[in-house]
Protein backbone atom coordinates (compact mmCIF):
# COMPACT_ATOMS: atom_id res chain seq x y z
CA UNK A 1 -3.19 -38.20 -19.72
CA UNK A 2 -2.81 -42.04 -18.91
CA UNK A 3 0.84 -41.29 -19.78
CA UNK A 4 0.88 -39.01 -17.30
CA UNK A 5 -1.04 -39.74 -14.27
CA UNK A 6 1.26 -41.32 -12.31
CA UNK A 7 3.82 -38.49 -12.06
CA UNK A 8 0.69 -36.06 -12.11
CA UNK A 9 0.00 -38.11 -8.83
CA UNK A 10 3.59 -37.63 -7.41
CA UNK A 11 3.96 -34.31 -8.26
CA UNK A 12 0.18 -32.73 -6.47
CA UNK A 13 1.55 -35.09 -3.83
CA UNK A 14 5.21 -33.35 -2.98
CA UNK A 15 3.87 -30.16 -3.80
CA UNK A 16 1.00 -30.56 -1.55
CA UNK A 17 2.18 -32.03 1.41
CA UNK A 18 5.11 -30.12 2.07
CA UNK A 19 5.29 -26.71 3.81
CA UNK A 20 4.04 -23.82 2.04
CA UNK A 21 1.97 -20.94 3.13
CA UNK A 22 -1.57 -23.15 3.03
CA UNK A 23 -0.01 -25.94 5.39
CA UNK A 24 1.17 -23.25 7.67
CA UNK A 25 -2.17 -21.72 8.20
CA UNK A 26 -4.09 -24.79 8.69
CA UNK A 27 -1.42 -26.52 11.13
CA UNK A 28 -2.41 -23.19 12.78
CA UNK A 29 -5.92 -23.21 12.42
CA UNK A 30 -6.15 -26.95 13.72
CA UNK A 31 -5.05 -26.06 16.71
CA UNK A 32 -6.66 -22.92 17.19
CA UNK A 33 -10.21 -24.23 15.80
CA UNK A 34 -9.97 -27.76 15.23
CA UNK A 35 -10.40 -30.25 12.32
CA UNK A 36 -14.45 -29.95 11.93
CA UNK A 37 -14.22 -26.18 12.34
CA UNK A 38 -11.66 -25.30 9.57
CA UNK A 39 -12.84 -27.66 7.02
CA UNK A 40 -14.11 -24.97 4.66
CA UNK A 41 -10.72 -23.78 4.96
CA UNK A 42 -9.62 -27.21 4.30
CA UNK A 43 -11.84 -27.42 0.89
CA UNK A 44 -11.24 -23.37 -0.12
CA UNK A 45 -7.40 -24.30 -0.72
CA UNK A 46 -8.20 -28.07 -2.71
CA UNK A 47 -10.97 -26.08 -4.79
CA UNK A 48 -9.82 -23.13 -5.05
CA UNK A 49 -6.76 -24.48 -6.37
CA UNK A 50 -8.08 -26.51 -8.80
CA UNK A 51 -9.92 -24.37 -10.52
CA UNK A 52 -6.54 -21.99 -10.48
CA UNK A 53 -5.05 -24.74 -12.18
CA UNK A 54 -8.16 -25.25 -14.76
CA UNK A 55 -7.76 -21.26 -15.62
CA UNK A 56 -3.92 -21.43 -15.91
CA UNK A 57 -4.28 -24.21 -18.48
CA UNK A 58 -6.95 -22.41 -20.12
CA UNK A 59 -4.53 -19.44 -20.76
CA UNK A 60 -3.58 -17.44 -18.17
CA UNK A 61 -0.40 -19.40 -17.51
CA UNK A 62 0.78 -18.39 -21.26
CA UNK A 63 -0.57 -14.49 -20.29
CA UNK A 64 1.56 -14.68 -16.57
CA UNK A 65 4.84 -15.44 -18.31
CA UNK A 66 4.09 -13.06 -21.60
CA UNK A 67 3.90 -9.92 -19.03
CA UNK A 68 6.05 -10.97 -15.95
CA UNK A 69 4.84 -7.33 -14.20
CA UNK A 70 2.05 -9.37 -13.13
CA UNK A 71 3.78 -11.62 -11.35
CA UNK A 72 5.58 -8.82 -9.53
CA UNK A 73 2.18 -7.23 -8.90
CA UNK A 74 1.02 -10.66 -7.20
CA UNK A 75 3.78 -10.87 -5.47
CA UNK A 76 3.59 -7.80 -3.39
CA UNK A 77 0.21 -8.40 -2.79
CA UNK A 78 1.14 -11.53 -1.62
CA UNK A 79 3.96 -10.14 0.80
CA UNK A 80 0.86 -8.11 2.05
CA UNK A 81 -1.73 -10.34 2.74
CA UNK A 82 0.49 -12.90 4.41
CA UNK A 83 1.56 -10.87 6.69
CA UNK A 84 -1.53 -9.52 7.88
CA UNK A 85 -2.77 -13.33 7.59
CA UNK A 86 0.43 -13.97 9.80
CA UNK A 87 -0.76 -11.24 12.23
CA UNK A 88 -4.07 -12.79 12.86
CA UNK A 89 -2.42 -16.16 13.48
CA UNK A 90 0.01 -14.62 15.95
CA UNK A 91 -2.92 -13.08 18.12
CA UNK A 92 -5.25 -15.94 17.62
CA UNK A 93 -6.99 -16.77 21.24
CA UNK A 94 -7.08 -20.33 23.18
CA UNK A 95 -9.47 -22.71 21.44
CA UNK A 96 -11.84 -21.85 24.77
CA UNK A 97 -11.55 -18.76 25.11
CA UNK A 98 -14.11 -17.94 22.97
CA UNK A 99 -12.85 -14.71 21.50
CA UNK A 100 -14.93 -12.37 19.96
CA UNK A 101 -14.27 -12.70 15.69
CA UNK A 102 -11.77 -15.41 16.01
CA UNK A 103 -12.57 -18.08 13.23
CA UNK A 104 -10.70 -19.48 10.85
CA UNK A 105 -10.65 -19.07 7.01
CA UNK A 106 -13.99 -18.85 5.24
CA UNK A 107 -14.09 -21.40 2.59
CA UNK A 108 -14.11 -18.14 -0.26
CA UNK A 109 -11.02 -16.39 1.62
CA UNK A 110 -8.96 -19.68 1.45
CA UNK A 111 -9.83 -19.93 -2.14
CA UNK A 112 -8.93 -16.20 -2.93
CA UNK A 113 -5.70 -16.93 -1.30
CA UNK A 114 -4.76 -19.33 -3.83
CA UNK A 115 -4.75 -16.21 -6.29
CA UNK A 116 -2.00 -14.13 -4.17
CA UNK A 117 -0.23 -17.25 -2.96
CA UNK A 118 3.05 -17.74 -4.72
CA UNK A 119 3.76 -21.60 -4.27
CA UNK A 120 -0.11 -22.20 -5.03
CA UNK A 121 0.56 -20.25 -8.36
CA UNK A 122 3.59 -22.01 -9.61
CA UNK A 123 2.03 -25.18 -8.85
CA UNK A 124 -0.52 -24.64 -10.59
CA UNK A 125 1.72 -22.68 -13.89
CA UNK A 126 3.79 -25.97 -13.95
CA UNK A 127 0.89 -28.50 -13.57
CA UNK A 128 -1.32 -26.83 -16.11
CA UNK A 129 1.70 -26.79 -18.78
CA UNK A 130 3.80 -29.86 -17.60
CA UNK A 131 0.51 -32.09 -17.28
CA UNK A 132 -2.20 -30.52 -19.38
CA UNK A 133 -1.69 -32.60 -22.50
CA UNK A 134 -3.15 -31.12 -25.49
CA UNK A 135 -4.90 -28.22 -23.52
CA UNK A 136 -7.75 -29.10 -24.49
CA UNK A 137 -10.46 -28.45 -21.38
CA UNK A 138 -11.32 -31.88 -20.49
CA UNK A 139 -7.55 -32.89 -19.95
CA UNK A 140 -7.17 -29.40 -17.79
CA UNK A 141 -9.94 -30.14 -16.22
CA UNK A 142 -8.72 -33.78 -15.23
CA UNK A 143 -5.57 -32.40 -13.85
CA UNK A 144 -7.55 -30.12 -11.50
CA UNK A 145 -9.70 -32.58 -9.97
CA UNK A 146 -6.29 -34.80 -9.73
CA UNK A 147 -5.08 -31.69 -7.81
CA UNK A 148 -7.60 -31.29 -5.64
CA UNK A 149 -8.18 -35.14 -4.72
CA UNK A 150 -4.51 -35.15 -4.06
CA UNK A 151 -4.19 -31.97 -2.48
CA UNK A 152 -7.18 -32.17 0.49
CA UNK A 153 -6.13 -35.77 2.12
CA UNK A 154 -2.59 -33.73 2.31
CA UNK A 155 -3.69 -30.42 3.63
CA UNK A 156 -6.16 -32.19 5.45
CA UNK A 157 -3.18 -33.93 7.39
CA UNK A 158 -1.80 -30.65 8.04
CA UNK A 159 -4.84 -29.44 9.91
CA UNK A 160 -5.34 -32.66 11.88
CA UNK A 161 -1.69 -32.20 13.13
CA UNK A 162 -2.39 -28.92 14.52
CA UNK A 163 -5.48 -30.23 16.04
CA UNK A 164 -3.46 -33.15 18.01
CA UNK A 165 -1.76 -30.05 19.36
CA UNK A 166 -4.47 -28.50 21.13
CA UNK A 167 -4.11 -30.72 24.58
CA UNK A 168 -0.48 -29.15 24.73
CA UNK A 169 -1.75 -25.98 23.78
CA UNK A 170 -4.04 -25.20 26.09
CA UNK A 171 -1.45 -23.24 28.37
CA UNK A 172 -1.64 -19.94 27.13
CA UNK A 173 2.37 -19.65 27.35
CA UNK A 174 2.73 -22.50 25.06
CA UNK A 175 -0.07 -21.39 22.40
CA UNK A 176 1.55 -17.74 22.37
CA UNK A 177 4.81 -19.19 21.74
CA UNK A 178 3.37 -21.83 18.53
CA UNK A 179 0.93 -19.19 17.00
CA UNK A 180 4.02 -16.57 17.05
CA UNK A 181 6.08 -19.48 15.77
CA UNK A 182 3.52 -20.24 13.03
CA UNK A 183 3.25 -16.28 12.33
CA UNK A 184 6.98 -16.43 11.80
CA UNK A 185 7.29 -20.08 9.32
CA UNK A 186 4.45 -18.82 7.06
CA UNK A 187 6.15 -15.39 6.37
CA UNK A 188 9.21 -17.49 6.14
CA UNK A 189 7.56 -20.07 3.69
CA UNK A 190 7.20 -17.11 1.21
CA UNK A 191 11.01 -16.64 1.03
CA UNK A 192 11.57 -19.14 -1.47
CA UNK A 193 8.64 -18.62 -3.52
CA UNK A 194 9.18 -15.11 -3.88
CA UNK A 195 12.74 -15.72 -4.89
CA UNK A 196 11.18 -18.14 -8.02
């Protein structure tokens, strides 16, 4: 692992910080909700996908590839739940208008998103293999919480972003326009990973 760490490091970092469905949804949610308000969003994705990355190394990587109609399987479901996900980001209300049910992710449906998220799950397929040494648990387990103390500072940028949007947002023409334009990058952001 000491081998290792370093590019470990570099790797949650690029694969973290760049766009992908989970930095989509909180640039959204920061400036729908705020920072304070979508932090068990925030800590659903950096947990959630850590322990994704604990169970891939613990087998289920080794199971995905062995029957690839899974993959397929989590793909569509995927496809489905981002764009109803998409939907409720297109029709989110201003941050004061105090809409009945608007919130952002729950802390449990951020981490369950990990599961039908197809960048989250090939991270986590090449960090458990790539990094997890030996396979023994205590090295898998390492590279999770690498992952997740990696991963929150990055999505946590994401969300503070959308939250330094708000000021500019609070014209309802202009948050229309960025939640539709959100809506639109994170079905986009699942091109490429459903291509993979």
């Amino acid at each position: 692992m000491e081998n290792t760490l370093i590019p470990l490091i570099a790797y949650a970092f690029a694969t973290s910080a760049t766009p992908g469905p989970n930095n989509m949804m909180l640039l959204a949610s920061g400036a729908n909700f705020g920072v304070p308000r979508s932090l068990p969003h925030m800590l659903g994705i950096s947990l959630g996908h850590a322990f994704m990355v604990v169970v891939m190394g613990m087998g289920l990587a080794a199971a995905l590839h062995a029957v690839p109609q899974v993959m397929i399987g989590l793909k569509l479901a995927a496809i489905g739940y981002v764009a109803w996900l998409a939907w409720k980001i297109a029709h989110s209300a201003a941050p004061s208008a105090g809409k009945v049910g608007a919130s952002p992710l729950t802390f449990w449906q951020a981490a369950a998103f990990q599961w039908v998220n197809p960048k989250a799950i090939a991270m986590a397929i090449t960090a458990a293999t790539v990094y997890g040494g030996d396979g023994s648990f205590a090295v898998i387990f390492a590279v999770g919480l690498v992952f997740a103390a990696v991963n929150l500072p990055s999505v946590a940028l994401w969300c503070a972003m959308g939250e330094a949007l708000r000021t500019l947002l609070q014209n309802p023409v202009r948050l229309r326009v960025f939640n539709w334009t959100m809506a639109g990058l994170l079905i986009a952001s699942m091109v490429p990973v459903l291509w993979a």
